[in-house]
C-alpha atoms as a PDB file:
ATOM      1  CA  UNK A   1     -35.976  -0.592   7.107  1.00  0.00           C
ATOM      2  CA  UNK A   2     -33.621   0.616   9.000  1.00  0.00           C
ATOM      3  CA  UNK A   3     -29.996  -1.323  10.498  1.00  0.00           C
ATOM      4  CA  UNK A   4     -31.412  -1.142  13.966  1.00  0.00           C
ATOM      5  CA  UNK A   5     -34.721  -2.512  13.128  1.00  0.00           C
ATOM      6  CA  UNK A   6     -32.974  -5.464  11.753  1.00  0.00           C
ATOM      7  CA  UNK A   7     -32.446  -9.039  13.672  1.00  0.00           C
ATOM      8  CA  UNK A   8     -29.403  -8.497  15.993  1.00  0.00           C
ATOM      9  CA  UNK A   9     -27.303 -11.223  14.283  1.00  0.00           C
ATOM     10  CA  UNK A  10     -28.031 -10.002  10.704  1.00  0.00           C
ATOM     11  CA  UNK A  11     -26.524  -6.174  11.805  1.00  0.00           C
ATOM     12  CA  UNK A  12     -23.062  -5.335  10.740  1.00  0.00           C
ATOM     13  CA  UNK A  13     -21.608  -3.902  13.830  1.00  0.00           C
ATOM     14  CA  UNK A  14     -23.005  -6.771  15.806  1.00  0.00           C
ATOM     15  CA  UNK A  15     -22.160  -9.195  13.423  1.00  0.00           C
ATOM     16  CA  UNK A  16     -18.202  -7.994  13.493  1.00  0.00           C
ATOM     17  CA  UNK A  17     -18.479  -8.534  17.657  1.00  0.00           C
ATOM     18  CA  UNK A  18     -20.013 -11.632  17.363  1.00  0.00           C
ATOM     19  CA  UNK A  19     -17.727 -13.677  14.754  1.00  0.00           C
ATOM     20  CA  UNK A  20     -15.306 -10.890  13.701  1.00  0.00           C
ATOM     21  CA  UNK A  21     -14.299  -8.679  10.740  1.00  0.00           C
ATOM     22  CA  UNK A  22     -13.608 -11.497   8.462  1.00  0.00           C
ATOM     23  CA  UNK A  23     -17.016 -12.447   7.944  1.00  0.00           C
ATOM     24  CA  UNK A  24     -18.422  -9.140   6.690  1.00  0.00           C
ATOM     25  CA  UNK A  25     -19.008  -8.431   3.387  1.00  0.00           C
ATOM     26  CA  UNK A  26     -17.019  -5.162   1.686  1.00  0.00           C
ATOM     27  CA  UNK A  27     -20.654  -3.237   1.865  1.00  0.00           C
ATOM     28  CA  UNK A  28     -20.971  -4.487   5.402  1.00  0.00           C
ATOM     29  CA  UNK A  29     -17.465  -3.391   6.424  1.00  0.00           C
ATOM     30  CA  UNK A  30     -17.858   0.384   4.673  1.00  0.00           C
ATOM     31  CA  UNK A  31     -21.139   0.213   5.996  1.00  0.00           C
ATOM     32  CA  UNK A  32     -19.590   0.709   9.660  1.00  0.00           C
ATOM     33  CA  UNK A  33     -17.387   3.551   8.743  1.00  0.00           C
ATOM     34  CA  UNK A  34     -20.075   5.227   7.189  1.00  0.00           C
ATOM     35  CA  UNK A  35     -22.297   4.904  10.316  1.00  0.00           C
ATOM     36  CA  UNK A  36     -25.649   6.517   8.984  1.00  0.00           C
ATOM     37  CA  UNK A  37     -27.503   6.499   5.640  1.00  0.00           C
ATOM     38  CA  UNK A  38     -29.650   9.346   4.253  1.00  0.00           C
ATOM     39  CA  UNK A  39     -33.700   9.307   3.790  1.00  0.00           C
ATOM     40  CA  UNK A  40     -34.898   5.929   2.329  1.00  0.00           C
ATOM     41  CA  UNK A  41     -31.389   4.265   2.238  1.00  0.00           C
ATOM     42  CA  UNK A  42     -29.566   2.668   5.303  1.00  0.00           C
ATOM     43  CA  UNK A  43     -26.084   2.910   5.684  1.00  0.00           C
ATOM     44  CA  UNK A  44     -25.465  -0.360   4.085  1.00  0.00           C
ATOM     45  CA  UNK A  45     -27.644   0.623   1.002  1.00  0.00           C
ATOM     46  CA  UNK A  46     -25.243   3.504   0.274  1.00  0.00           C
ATOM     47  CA  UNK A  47     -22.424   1.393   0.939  1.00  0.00           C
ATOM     48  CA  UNK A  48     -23.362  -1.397  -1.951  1.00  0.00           C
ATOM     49  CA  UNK A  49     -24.289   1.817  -4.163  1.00  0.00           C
ATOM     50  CA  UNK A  50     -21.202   3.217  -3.460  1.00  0.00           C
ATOM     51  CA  UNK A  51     -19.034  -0.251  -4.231  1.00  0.00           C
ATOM     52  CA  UNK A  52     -21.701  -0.764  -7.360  1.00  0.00           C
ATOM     53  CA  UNK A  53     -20.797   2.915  -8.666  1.00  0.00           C
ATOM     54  CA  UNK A  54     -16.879   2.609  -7.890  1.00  0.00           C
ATOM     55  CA  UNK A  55     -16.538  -1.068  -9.537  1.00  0.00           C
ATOM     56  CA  UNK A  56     -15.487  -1.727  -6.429  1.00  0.00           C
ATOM     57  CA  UNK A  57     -13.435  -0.876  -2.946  1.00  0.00           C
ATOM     58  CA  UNK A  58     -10.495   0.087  -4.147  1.00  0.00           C
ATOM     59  CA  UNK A  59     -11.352   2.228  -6.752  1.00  0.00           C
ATOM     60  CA  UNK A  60     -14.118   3.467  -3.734  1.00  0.00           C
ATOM     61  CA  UNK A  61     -11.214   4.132  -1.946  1.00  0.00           C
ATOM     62  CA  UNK A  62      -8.928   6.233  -3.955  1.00  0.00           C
ATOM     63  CA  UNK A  63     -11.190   7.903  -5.838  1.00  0.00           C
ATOM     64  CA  UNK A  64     -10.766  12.059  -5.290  1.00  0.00           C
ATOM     65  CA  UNK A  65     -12.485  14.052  -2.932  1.00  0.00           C
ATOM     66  CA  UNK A  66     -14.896  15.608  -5.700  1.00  0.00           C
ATOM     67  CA  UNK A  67     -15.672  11.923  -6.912  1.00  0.00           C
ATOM     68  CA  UNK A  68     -16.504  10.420  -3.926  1.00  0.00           C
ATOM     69  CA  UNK A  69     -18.559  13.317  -2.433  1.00  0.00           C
ATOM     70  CA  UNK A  70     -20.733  13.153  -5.864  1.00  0.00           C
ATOM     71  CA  UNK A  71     -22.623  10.293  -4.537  1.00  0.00           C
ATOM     72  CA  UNK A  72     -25.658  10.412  -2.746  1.00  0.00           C
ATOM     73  CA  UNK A  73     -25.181   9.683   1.295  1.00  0.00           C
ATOM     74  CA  UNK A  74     -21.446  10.127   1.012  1.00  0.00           C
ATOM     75  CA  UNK A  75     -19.990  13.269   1.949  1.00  0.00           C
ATOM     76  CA  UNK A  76     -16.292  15.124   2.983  1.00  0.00           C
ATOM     77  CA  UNK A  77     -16.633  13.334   6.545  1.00  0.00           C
ATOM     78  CA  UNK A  78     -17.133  10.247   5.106  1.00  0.00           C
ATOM     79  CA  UNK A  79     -13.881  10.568   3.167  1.00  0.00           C
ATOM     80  CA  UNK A  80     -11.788  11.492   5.967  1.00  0.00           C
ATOM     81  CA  UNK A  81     -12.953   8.542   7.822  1.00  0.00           C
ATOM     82  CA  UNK A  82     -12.072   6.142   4.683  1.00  0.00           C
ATOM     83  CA  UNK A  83      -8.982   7.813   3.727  1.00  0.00           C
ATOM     84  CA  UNK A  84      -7.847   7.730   7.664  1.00  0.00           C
ATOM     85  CA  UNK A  85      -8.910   3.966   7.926  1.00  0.00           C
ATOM     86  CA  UNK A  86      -6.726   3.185   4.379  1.00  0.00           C
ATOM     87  CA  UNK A  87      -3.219   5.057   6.157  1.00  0.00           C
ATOM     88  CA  UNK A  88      -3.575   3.641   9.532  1.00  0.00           C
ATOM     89  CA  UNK A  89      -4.080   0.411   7.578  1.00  0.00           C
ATOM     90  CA  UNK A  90      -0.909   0.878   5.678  1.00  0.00           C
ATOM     91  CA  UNK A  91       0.993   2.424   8.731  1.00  0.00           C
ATOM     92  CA  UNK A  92       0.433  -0.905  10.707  1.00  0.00           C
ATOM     93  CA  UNK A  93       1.864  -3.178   8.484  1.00  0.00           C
ATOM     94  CA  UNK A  94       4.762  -0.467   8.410  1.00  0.00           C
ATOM     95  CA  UNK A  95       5.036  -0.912  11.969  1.00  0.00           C
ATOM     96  CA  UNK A  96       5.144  -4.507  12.003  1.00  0.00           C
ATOM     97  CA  UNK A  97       8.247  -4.469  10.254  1.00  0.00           C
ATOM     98  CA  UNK A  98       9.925  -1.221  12.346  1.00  0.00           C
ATOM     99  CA  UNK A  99       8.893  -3.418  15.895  1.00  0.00           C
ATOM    100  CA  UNK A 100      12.668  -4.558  15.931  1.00  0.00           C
ATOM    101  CA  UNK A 101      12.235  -7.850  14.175  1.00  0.00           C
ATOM    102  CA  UNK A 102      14.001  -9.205  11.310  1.00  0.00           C
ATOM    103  CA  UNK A 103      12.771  -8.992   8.059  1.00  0.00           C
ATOM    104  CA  UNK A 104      12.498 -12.956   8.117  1.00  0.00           C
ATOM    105  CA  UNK A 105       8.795 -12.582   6.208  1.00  0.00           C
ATOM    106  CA  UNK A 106       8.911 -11.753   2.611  1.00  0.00           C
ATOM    107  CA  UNK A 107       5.332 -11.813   2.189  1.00  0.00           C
ATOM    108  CA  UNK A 108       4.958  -8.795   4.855  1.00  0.00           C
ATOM    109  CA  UNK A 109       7.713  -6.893   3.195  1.00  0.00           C
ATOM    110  CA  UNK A 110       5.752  -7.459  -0.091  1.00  0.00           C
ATOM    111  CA  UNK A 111       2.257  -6.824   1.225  1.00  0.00           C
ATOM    112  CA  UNK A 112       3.529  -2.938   2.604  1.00  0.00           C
ATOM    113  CA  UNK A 113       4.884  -2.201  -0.405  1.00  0.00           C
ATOM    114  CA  UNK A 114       2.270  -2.988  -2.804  1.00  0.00           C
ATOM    115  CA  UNK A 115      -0.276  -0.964  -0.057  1.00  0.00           C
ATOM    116  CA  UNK A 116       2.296   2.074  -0.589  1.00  0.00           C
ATOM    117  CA  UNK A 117       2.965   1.964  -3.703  1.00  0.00           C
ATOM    118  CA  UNK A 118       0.049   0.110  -6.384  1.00  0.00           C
ATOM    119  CA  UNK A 119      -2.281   2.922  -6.467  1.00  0.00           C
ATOM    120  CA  UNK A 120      -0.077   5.816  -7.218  1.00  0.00           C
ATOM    121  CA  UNK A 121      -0.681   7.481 -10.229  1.00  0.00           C
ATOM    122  CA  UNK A 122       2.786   8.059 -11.183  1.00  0.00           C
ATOM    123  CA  UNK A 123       6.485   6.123 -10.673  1.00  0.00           C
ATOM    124  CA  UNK A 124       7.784   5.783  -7.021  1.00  0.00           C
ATOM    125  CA  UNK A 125      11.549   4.247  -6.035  1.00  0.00           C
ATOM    126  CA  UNK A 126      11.542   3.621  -2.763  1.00  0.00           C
ATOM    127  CA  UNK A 127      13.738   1.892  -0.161  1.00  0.00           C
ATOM    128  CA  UNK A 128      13.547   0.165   3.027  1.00  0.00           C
ATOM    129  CA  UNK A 129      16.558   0.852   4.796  1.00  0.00           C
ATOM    130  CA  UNK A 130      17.996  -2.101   7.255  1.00  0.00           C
ATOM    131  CA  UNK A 131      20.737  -2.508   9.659  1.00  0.00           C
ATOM    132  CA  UNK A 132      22.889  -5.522  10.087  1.00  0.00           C
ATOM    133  CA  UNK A 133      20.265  -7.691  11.450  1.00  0.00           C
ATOM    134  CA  UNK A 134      18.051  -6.872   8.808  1.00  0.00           C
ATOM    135  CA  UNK A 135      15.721  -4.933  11.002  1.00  0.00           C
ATOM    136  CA  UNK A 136      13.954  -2.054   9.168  1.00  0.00           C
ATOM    137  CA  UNK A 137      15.846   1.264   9.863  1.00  0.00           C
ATOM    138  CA  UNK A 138      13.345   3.198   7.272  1.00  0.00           C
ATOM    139  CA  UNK A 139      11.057   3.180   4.403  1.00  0.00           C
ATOM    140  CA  UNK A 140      11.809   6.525   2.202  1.00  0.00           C
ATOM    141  CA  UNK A 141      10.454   7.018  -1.314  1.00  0.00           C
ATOM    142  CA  UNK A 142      13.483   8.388  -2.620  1.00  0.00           C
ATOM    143  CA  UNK A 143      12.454   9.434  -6.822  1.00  0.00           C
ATOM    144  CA  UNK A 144       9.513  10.488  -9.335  1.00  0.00           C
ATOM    145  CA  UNK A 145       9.286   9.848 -12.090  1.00  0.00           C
ATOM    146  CA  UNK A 146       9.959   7.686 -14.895  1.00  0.00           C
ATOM    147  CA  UNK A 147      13.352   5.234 -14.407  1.00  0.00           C
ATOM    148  CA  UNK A 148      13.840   5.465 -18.261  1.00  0.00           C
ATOM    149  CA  UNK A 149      13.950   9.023 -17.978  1.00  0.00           C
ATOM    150  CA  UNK A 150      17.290   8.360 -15.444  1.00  0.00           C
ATOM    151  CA  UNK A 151      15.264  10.202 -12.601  1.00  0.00           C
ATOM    152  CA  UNK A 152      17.249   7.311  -9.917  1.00  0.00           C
ATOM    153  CA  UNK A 153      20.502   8.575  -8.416  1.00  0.00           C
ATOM    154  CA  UNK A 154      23.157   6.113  -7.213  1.00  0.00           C
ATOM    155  CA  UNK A 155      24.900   8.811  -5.145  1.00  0.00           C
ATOM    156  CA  UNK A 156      21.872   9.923  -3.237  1.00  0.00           C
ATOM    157  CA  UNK A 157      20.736   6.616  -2.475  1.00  0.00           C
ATOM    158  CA  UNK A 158      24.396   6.105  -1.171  1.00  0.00           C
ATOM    159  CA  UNK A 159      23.885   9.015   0.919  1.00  0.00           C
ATOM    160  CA  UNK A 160      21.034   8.125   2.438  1.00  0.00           C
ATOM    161  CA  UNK A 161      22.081   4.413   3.346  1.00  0.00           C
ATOM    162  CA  UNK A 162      25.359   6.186   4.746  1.00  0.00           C
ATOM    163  CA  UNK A 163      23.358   8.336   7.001  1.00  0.00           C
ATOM    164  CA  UNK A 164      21.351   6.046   8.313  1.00  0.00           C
ATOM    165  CA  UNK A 165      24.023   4.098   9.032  1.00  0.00           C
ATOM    166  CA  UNK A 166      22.322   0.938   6.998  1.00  0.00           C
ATOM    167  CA  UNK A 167      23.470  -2.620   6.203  1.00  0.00           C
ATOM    168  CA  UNK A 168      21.195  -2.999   3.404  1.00  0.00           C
ATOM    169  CA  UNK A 169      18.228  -2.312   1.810  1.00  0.00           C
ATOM    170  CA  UNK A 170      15.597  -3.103  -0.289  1.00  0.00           C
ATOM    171  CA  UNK A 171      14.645  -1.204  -3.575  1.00  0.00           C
ATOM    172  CA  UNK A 172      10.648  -1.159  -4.874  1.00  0.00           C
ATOM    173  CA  UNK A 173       9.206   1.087  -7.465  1.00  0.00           C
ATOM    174  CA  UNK A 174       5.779   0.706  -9.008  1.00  0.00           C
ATOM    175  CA  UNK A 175       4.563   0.441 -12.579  1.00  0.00           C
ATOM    176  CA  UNK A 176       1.474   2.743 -13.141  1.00  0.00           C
ATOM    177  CA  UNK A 177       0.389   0.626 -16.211  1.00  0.00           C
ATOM    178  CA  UNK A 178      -0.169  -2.615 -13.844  1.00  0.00           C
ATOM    179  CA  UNK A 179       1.999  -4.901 -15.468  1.00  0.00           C
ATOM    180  CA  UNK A 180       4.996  -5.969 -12.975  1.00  0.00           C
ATOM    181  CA  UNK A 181       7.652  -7.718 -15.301  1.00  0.00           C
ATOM    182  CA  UNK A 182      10.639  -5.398 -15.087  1.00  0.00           C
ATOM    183  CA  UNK A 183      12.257  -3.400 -17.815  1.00  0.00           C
ATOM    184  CA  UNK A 184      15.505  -3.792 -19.152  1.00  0.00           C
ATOM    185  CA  UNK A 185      16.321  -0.136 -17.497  1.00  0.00           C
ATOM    186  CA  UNK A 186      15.171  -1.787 -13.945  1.00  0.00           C
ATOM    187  CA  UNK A 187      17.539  -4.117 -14.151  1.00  0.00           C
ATOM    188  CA  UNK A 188      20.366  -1.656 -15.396  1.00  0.00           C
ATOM    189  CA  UNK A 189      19.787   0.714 -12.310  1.00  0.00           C
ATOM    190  CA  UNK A 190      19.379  -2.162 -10.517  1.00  0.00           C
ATOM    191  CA  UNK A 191      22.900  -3.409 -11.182  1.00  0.00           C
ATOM    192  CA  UNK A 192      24.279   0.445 -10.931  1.00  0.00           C
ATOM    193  CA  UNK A 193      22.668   0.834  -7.237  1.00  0.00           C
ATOM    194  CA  UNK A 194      24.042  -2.959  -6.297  1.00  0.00           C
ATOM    195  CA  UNK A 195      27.552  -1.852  -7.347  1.00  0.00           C
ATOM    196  CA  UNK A 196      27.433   1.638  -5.713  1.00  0.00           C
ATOM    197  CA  UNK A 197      26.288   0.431  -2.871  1.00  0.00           C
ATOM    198  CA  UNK A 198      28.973  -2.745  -2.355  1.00  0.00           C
ATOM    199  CA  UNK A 199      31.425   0.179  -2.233  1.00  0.00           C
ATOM    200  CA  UNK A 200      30.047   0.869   1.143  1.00  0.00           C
ATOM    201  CA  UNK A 201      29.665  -2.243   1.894  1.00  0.00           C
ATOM    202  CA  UNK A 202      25.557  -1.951   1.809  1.00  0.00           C
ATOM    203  CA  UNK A 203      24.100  -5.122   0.590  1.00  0.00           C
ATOM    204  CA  UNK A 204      20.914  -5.105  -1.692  1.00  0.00           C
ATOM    205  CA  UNK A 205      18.727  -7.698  -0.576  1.00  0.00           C
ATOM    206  CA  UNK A 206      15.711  -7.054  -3.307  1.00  0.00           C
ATOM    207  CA  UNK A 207      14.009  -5.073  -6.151  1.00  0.00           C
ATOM    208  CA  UNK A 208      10.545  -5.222  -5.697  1.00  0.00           C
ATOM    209  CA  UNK A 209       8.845  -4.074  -9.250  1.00  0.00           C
ATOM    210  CA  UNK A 210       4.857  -3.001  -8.293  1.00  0.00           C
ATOM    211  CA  UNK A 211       1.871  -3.875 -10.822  1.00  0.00           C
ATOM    212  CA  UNK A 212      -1.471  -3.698 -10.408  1.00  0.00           C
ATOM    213  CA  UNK A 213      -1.997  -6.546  -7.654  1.00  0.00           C
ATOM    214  CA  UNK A 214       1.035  -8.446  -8.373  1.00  0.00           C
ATOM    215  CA  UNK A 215       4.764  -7.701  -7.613  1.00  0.00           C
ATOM    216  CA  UNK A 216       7.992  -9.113  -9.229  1.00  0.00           C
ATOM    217  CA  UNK A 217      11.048  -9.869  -6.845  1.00  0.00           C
ATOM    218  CA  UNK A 218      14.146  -9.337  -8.421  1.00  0.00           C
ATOM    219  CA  UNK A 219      15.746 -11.877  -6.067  1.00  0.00           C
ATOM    220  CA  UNK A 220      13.290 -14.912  -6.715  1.00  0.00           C
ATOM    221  CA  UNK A 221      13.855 -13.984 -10.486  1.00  0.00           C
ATOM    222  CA  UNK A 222      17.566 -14.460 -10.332  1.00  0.00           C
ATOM    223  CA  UNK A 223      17.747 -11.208 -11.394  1.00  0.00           C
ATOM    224  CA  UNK A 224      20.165  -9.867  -8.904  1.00  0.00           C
END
């Protein structure tokens, strides 16, 4: 049967009008970006064989191009929508924190950088630059690679905070094998950027460390 054959309450789109997006189910929810189904399936049929074939949204969602479009009902216009829903996802909470206010909630702070950074495939330092109010200047990811292979650069980090005229920052990098605890050469850089930077008179507020749905905070560690 198809979705439009279906009671009016039961229907995803209507449903999300009626008592919002919060009440949806992930195969409802994908079922709305992918707007049609193919011949014997409805749009939310692909969408729960989709989620059953992935393990699940996020892997749904970064999956590649050629592994997504291998399904049946999904195609390269179904993965521009997703992928475009995903960065305008990620580039709102960025904008939260550029509107001009404070960095005064951690948890927002945390929740942009795990959505930039969790799912990369390989190492990412990045900073969020800040003036003297602590208002978000920039985000930059500054390295690849491998800390332990001494890929992060006090001096261009300096550089950067220098011209754009920042206060402070905050440092995140992720962990591609999930687990958050930081490494003894985190903390070292750590410690090298903190000390490079005070001769500037640039204050580092945090080192964010990025696992695989958890984060470590350098600061609530006590380990700056």
């Amino acid at each position: 049967m198809a979705i439009s054959d279906w009671p009016r309450g039961e229907r995803p789109r209507e449903k999300l009008l009626l008592r919002g997006a919060r009440v949806l189910s992930n195969a409802e929810l994908l079922a709305i970006l992918l707007r049609s189904g193919v011949a014997g399936q409805s749009a939310l049929d692909v969408a729960r064989s989709a989620l059953t074939r992935f393990g699940g949204l996020r892997a749904l969602l970064h999956a590649s191009p050629e592994q997504f479009c291998a399904l049946r009902g999904l195609g390269e216009a179904s993965y521009v929508q997703l992928q475009a829903a995903l960065e305008i996802a990620s580039r709102q909470l960025l904008e939260r924190l550029e509107k001009g206010a404070c960095i005064g909630s951690p948890e927002d702070t945390r929740r942009f950088l795990i959505t930039r950074l969790r799912d990369l495939p390989h190492e990412v330092f990045a900073c969020l630059f800040l003036d003297n109010r602590h208002r978000v200047i920039r985000f930059e990811e500054l390295f690849r690679g491998s800390i332990d292979g001494a890929s992060v650069y006090p001096r261009e980090v300096v550089k950067r905070a220098l011209a754009l005229n920042a206060a402070a920052a905050i440092f995140a990098h992720n962990h591609p094998s999930g687990v958050a605890e930081p490494s003894a050469a985190d903390t070292r850089i750590t410690q090298r950027l903190k000390a490079a930077l005070a001769l500037v008179e640039v204050r580092v507020l945090d080192h964010i460390v990025i696992g695989d749905g958890e984060s470590v905070s350098f600061a609530e560690s006590g380990l700056l």
